[in-house]
Structure formats: structure tokens, C-alpha cells
N, C-alpha and C. Protein backbone atom coordinates (compact mmCIF):
# COMPACT_ATOMS: atom_id res chain seq x y z
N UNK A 1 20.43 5.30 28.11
CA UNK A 1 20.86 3.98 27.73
C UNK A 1 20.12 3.60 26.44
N UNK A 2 20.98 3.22 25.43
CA UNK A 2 20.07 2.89 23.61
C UNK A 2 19.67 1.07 24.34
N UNK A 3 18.61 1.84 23.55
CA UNK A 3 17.72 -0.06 23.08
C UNK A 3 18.46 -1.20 22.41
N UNK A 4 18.55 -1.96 22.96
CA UNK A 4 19.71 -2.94 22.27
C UNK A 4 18.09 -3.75 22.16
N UNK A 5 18.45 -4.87 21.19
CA UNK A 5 17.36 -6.11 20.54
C UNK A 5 18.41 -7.03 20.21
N UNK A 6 18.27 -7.89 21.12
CA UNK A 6 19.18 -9.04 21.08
C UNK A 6 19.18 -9.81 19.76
N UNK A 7 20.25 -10.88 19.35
CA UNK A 7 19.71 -11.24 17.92
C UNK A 7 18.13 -12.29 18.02
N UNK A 8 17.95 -12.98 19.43
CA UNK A 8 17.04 -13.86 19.88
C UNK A 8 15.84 -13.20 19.58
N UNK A 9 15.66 -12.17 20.14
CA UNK A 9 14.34 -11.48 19.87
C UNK A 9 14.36 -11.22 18.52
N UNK A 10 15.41 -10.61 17.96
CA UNK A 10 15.03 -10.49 16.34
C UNK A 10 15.05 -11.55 15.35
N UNK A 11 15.65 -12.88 15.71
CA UNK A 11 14.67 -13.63 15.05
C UNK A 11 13.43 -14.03 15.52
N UNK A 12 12.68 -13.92 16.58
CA UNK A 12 11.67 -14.34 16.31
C UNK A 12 10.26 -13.40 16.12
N UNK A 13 11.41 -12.29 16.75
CA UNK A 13 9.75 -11.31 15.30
C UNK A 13 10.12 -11.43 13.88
N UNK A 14 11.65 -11.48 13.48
CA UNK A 14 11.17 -11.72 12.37
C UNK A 14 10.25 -12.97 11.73
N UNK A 15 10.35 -14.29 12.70
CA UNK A 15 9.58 -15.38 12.07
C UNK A 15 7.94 -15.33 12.19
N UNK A 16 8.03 -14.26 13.56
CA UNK A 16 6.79 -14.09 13.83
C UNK A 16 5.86 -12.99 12.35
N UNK A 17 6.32 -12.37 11.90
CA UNK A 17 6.63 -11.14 10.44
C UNK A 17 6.47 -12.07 9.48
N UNK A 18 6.89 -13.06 9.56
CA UNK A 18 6.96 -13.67 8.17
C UNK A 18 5.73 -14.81 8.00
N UNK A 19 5.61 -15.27 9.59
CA UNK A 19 4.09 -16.10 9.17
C UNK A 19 2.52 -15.28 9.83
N UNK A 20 2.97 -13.83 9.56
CA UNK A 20 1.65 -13.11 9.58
C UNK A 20 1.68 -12.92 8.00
N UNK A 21 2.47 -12.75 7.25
CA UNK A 21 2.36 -11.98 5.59
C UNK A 21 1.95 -13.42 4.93
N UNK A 22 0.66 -13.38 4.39
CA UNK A 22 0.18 -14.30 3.57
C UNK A 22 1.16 -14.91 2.81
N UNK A 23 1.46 -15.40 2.75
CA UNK A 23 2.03 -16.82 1.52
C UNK A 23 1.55 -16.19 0.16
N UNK A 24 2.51 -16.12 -0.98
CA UNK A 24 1.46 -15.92 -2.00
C UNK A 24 1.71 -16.85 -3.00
N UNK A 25 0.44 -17.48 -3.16
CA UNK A 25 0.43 -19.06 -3.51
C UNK A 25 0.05 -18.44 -5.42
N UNK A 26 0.73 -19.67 -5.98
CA UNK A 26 0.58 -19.67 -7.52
C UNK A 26 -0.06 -20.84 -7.78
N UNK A 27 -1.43 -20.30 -8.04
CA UNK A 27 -2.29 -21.13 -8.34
C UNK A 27 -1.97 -21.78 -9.87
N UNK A 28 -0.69 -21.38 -10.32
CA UNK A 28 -0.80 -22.05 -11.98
C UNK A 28 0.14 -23.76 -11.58
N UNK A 29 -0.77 -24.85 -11.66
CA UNK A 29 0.00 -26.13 -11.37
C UNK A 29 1.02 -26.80 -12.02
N UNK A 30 2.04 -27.49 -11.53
CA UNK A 30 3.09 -27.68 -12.44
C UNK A 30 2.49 -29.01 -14.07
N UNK A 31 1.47 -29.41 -13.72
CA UNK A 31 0.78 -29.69 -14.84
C UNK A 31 0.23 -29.22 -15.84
N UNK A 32 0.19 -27.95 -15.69
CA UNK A 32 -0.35 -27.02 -16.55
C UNK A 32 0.66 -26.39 -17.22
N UNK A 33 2.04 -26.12 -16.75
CA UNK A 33 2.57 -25.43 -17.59
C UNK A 33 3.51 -25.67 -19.33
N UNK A 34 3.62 -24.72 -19.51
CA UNK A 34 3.33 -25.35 -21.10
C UNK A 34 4.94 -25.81 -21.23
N UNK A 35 5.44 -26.26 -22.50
CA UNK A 35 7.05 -26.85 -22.40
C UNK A 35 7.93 -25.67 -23.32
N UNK A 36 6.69 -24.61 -23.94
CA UNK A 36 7.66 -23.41 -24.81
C UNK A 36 7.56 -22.36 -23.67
N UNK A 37 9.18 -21.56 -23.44
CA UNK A 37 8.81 -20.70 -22.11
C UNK A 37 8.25 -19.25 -22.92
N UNK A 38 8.63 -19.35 -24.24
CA UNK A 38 7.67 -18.09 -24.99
C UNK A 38 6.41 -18.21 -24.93
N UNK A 39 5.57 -19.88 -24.90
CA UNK A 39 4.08 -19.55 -25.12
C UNK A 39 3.54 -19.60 -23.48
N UNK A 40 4.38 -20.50 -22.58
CA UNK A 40 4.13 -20.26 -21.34
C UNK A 40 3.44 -18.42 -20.60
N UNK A 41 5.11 -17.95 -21.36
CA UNK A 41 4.78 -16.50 -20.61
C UNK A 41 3.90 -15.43 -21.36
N UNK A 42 3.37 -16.13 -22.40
CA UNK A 42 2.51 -15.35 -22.92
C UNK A 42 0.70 -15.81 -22.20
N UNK A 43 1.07 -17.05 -21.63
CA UNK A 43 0.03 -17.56 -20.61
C UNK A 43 -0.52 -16.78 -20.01
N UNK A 44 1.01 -16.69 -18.87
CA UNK A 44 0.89 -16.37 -17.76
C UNK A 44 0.16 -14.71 -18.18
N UNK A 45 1.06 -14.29 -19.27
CA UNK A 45 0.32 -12.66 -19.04
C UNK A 45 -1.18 -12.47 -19.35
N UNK A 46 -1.12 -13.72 -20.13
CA UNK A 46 -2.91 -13.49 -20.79
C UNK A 46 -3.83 -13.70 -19.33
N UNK A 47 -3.55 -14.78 -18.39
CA UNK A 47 -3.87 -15.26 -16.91
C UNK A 47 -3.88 -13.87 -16.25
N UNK A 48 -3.12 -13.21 -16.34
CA UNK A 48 -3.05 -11.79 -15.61
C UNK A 48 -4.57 -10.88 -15.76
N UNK A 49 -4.37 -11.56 -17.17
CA UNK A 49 -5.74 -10.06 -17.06
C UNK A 49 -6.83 -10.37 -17.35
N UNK A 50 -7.03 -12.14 -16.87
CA UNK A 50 -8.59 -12.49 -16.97
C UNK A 50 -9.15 -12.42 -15.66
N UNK A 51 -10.61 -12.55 -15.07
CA UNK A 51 -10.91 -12.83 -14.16
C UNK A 51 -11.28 -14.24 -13.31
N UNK A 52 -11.00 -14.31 -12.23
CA UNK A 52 -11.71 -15.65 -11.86
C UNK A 52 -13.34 -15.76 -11.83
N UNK A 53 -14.04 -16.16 -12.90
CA UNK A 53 -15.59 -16.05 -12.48
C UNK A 53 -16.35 -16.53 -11.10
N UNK A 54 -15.24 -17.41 -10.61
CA UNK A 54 -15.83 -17.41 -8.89
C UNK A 54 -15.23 -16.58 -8.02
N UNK A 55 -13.98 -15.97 -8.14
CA UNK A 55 -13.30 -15.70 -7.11
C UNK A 55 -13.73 -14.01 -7.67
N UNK A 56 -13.91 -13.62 -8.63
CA UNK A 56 -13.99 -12.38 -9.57
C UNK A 56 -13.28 -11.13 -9.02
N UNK A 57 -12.50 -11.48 -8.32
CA UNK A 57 -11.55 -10.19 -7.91
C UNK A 57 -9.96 -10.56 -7.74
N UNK A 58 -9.89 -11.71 -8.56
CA UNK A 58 -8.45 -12.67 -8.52
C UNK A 58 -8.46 -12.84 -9.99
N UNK A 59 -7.30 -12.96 -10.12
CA UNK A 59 -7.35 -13.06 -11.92
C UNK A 59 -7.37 -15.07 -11.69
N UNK A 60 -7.22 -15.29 -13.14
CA UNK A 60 -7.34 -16.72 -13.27
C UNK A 60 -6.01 -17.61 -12.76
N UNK A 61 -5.28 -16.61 -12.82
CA UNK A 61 -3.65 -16.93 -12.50
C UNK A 61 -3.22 -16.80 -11.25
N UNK A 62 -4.16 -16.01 -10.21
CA UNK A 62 -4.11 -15.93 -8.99
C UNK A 62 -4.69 -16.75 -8.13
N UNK A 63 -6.04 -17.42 -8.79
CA UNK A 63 -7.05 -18.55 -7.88
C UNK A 63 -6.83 -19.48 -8.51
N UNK A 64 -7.46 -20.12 -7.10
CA UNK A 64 -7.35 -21.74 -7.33
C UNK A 64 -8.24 -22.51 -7.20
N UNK A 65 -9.70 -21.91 -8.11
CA UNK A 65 -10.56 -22.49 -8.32
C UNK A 65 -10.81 -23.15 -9.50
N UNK A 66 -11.54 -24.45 -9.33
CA UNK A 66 -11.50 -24.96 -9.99
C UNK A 66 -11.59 -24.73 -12.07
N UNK A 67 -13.00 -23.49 -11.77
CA UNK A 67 -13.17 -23.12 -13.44
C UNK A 67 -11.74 -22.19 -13.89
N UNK A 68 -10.87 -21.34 -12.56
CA UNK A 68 -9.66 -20.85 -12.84
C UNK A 68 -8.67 -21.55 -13.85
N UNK A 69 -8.27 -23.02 -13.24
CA UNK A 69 -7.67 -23.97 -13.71
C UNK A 69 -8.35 -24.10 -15.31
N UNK A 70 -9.40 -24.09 -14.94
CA UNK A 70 -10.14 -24.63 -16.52
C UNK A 70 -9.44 -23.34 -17.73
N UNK A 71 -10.12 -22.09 -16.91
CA UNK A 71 -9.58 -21.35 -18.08
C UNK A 71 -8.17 -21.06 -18.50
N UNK A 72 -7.25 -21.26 -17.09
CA UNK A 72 -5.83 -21.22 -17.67
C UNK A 72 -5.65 -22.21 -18.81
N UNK A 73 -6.50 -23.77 -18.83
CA UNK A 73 -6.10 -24.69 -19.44
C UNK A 73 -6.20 -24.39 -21.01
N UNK A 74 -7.38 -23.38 -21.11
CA UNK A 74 -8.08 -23.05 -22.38
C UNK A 74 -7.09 -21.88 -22.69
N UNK A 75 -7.08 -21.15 -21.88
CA UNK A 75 -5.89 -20.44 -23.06
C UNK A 75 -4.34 -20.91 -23.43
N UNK A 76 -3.98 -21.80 -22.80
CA UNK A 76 -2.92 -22.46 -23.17
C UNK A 76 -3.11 -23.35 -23.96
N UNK A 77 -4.38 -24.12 -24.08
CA UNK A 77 -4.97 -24.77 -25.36
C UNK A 77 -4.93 -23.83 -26.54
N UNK A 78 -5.48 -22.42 -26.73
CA UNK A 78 -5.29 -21.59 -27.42
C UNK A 78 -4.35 -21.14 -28.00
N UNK A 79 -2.94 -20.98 -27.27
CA UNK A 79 -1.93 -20.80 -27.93
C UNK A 79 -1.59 -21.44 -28.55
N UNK A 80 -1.19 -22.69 -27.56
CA UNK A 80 -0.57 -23.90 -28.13
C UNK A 80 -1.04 -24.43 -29.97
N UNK A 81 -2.69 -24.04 -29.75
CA UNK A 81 -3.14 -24.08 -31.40
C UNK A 81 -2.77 -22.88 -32.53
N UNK A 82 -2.08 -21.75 -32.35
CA UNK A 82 -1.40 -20.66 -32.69
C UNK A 82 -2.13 -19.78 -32.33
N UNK A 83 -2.97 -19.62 -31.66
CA UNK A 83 -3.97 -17.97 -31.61
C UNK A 83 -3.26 -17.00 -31.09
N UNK A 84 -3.25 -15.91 -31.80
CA UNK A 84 -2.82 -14.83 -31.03
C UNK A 84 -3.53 -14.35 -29.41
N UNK A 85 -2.61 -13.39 -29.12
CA UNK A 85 -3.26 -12.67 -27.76
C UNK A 85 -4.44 -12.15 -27.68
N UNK A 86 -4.76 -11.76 -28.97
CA UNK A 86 -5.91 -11.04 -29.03
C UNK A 86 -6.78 -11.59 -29.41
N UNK A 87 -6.49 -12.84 -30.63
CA UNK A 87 -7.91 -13.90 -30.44
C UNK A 87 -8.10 -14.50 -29.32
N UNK A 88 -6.88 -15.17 -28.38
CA UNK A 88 -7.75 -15.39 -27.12
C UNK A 88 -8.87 -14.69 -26.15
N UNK A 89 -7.96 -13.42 -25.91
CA UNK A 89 -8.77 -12.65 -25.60
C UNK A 89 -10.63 -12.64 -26.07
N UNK A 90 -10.38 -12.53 -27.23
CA UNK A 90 -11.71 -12.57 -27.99
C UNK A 90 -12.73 -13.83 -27.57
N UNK A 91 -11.90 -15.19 -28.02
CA UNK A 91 -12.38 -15.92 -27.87
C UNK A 91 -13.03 -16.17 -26.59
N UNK A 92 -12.28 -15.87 -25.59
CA UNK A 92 -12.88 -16.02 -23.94
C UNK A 92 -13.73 -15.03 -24.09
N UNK A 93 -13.97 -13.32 -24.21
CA UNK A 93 -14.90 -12.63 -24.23
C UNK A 93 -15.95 -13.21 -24.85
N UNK A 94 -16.22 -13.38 -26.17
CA UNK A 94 -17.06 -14.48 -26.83
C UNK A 94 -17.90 -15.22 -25.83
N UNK A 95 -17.05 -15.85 -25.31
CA UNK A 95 -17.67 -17.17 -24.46
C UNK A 95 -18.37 -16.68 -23.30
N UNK A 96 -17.66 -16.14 -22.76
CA UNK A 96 -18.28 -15.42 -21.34
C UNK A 96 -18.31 -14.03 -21.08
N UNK A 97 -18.45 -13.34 -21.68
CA UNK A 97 -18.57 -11.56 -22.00
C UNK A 97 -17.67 -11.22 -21.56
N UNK A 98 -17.68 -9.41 -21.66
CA UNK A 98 -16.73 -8.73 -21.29
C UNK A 98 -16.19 -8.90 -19.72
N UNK A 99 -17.16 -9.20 -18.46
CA UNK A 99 -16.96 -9.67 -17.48
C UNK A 99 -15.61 -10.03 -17.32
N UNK A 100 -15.19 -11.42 -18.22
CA UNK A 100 -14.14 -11.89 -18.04
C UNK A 100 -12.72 -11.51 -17.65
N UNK A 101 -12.94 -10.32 -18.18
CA UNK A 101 -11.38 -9.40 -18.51
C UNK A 101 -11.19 -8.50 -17.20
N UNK A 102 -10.55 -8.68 -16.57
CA UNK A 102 -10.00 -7.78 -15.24
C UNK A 102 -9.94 -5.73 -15.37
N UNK A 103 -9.59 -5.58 -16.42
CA UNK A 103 -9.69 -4.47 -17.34
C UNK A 103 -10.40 -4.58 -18.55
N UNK A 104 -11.58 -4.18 -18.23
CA UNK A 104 -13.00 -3.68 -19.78
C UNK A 104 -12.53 -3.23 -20.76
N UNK A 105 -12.73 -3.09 -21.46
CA UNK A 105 -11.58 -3.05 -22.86
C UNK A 105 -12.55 -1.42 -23.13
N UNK A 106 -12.22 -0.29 -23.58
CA UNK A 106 -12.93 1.26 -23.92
C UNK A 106 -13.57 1.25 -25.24
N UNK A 107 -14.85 1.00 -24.84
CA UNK A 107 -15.75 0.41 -25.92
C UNK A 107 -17.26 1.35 -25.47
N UNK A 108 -17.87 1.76 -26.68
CA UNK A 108 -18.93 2.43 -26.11
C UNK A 108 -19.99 2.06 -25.00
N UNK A 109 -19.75 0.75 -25.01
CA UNK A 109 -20.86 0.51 -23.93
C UNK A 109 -20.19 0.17 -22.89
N UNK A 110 -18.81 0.23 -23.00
CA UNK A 110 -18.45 0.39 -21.60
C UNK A 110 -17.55 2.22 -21.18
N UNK A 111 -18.22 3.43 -21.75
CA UNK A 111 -17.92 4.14 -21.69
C UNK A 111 -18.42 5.38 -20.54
N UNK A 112 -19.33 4.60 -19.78
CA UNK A 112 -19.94 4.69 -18.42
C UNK A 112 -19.17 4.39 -17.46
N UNK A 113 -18.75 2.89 -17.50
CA UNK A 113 -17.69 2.43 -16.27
C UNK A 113 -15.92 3.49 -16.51
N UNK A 114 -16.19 4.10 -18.10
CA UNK A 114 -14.33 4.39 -17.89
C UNK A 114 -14.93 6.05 -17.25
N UNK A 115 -15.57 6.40 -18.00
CA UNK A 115 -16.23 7.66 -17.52
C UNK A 115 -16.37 8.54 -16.77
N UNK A 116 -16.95 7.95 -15.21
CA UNK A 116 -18.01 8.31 -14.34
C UNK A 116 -16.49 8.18 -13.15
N UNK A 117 -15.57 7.54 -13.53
CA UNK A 117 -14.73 7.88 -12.18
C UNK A 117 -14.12 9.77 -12.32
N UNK A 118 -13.55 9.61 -13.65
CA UNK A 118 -12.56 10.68 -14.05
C UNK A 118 -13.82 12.06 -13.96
N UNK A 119 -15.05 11.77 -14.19
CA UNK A 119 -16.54 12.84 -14.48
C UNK A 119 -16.57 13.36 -12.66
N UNK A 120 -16.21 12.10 -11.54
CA UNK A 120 -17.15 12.53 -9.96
C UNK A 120 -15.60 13.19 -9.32
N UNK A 121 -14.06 13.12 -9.98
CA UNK A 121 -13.08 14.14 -9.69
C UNK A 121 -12.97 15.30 -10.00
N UNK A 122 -13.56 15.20 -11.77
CA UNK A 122 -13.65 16.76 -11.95
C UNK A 122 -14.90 17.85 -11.27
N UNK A 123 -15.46 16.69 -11.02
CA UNK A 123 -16.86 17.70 -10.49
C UNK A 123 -16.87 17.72 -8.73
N UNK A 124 -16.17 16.83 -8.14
CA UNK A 124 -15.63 17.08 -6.92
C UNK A 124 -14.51 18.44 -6.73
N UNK A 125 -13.47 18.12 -7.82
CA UNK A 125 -12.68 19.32 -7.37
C UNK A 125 -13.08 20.79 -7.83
N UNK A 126 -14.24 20.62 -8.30
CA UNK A 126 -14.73 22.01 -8.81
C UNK A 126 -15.95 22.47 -7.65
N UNK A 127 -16.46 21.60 -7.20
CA UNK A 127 -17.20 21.61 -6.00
C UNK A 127 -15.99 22.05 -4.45
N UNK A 128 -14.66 21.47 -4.49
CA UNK A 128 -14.19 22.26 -3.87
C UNK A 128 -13.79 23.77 -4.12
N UNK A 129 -13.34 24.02 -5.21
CA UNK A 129 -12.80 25.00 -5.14
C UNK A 129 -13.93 26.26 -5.18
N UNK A 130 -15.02 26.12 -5.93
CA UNK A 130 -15.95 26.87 -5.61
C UNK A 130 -16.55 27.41 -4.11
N UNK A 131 -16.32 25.97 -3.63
CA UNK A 131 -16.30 26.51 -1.61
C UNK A 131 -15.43 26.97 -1.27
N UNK A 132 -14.05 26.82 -2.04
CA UNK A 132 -13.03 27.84 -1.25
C UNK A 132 -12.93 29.29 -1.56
N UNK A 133 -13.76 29.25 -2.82
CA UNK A 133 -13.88 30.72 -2.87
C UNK A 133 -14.89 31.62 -2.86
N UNK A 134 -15.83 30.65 -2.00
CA UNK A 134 -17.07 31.02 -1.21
C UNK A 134 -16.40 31.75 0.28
N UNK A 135 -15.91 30.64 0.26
CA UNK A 135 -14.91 31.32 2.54
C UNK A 135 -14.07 32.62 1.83
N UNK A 136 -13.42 32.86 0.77
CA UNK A 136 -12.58 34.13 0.83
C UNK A 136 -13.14 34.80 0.19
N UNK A 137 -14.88 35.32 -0.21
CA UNK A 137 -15.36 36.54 -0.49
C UNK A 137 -15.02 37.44 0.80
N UNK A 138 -14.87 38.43 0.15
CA UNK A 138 -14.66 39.99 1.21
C UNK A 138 -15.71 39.58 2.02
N UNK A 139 -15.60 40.81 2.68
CA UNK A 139 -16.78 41.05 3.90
C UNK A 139 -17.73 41.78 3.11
N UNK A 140 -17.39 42.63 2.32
CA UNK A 140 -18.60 43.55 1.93
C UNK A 140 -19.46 42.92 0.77
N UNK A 141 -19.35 41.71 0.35
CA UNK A 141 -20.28 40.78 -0.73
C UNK A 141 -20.85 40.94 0.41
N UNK A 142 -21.13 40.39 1.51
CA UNK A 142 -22.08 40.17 2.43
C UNK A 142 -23.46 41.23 2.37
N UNK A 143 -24.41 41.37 2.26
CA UNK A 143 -25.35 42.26 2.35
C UNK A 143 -25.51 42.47 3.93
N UNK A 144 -25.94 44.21 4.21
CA UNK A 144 -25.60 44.60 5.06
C UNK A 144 -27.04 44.81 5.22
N UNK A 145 -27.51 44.47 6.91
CA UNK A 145 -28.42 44.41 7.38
C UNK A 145 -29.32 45.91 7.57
N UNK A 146 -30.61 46.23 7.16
CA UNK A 146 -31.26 47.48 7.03
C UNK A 146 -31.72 47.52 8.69
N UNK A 147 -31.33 49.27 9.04
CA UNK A 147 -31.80 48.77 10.43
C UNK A 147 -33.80 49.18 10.36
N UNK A 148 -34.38 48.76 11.49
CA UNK A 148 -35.56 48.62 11.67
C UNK A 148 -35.72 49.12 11.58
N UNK A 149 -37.29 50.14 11.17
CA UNK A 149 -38.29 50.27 10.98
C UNK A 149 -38.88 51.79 12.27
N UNK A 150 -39.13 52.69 12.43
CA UNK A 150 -40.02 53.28 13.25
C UNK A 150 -41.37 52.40 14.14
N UNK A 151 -41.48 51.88 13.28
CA UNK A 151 -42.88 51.01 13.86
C UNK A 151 -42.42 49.45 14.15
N UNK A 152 -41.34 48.76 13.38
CA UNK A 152 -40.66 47.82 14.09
C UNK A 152 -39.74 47.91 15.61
N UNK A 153 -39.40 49.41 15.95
CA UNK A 153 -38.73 49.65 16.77
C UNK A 153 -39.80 49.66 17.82
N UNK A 154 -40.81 50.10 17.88
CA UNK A 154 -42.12 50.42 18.44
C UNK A 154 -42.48 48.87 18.71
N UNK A 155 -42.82 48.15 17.78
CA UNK A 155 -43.23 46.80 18.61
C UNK A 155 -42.57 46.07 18.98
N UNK A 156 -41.33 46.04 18.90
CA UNK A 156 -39.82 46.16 19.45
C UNK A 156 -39.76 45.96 21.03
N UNK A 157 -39.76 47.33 21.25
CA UNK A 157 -40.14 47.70 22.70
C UNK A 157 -41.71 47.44 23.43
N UNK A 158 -42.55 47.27 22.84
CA UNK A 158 -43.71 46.64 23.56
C UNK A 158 -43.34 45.52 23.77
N UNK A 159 -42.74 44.44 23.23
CA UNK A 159 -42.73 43.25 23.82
C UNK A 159 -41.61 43.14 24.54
N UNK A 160 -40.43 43.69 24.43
CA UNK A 160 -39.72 43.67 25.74
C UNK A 160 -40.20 43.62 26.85
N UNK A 161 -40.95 45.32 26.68
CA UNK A 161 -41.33 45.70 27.74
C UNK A 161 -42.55 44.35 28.45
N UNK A 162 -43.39 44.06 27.48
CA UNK A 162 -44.25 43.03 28.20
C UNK A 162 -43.79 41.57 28.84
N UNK A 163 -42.32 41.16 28.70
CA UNK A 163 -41.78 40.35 29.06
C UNK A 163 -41.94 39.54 28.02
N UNK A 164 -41.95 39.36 26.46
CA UNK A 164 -42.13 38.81 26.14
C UNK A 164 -43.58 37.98 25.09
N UNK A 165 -44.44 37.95 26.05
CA UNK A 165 -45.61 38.02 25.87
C UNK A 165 -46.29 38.19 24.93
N UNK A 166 -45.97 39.54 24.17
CA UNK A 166 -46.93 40.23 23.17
C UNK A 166 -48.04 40.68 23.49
N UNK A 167 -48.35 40.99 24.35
CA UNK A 167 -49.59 41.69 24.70
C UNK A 167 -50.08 43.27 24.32
């Protein structure tokens, strides 16, 4: 007999589905937005790739903290005065360092952080493969054990024989 799911039950997992998935709230307020939709969306993208300095793992365009708001306000102040993308950019780095920027811009002193990810794959996968071709040496790399000795065989058998002991 097939599983039937009545439509009753399927709406209410689906409602139940829909108020487990976070809401995803746009922290940019309808006060803030600008009245050109060219300098708006050049906002919004510049908002994309700053950070929130409180929230610092949300861009400025994602939180809704208060200095967030501030800085969306400032780069839309920025445009609005003609600055390009890249003097804003600047200008906020300026103000509050490289921090700011969600993506570090590839600059020598940040050539550690771009570095050291792409440096611990190559040296991971070379660390594997060197173990894999550690497990498929032959058998005969193996060094082959010398047998004992005349006089190792000899004290060999005394301590057997003594149970052990060494006597």
C-alpha cells in the first residue's frame, strides 16, 4: 500500500518548514535608501563587501547594528558626493583599516592570510600521497630480518629453559 500525505498534513509541515528557515531580514532601512537606483545599487554592492565591526561576520548590509546603519549611511553619503567605488572603499579602509573589508584586498602584508590556506593543501596533499606510497612499497624494500647469532641462540635457550628468569 503507497504512502499517501494528505493535503492537511502537507500544509502544515510545510508551514511548520517555513517558520523553522530564518527570515532573512534586510537590514538596509527604507530611510536609507538612496532615490538614484544606479547609485543605490552601487550601495548595496559596496554594503556587500564591508564588514559589520560589531557583528564582523555580517557585512554592513546584512546587520542591523547600529554602527552598520552608520556605515551604510557613509557610503551612500559618498556616492551621493561622486566618489567612486574605489575611493569609498579607500576612504572606509583609511578610517578603519583593512579589517573593514569582508575580502582583504592581496597586498603584501596581507600575503600571509591569502597564502597559508592554498601553502597547508599543497603540503597536506603531498603528505598524503607520500603515505600512499609508503603502504604500496613491495615487500622486499622491507629489510629482512638476520637470523640469530650462535651465542644469541645459546642464551636463547637458557632462558627458556629457566622459565624466564635469566638465571
Amino acid at each position: 500500500m503507497p504512502f499517501v500525505i494528505s493535503a492537511g498534513w502537507f500544509r502544515a509541515a510545510l508551514l511548520a518548514a517555513m517558520l523553522a528557515m530564518p527570515a532573512v531580514a534586510l537590514a538596509v532601512q527604507p530611510d536609507e535608501i538612496m532615490k538614484d537606483p544606479a547609485q543605490e545599487a552601487r550601495a548595496r554592492n559596496l554594503s556587500r563587501e564591508l564588514r559589520c565591526m560589531v557583528c564582523q561576520n555580517q557585512s554592513i548590509d546584512d546587520s542591523d547594528a547600529p554602527l552598520a546603519r552608520d556605515l551604510r549611511l557613509l557610503v551612500r553619503e559618498r556616492i551621493g558626493a561622486g566618489d567612486s567605488d574605489g575611493q569609498v572603499i579607500n576612504f572606509l579602509v583609511a578610517r578603519y583599516g583593512e579589517f573593514v573589508l569582508l575580502k582583504p584586498r592581496f597586498e603584501l602584508h596581507t600575503l600571509l592570510l591569502w597564502g597559508v590556506p592554498p601553502a597547508v593543501l599543497v603540503l597536506g596533499a603531498l603528505a598524503l600521497w607520500v603515505n600512499a606510497r609508503r603502504r604500496r612499497a613491495p615487500a622486499s624494500s622491507v629489510p629482512e630480518i638476520a637470523p640469530l647469532s650462535a651465542e644469541e641462540q645459546r642464551r636463547l635457550r637458557r632462558l627458556i629453559s629457566d622459565d624466564g628468569r635469566g638465571k
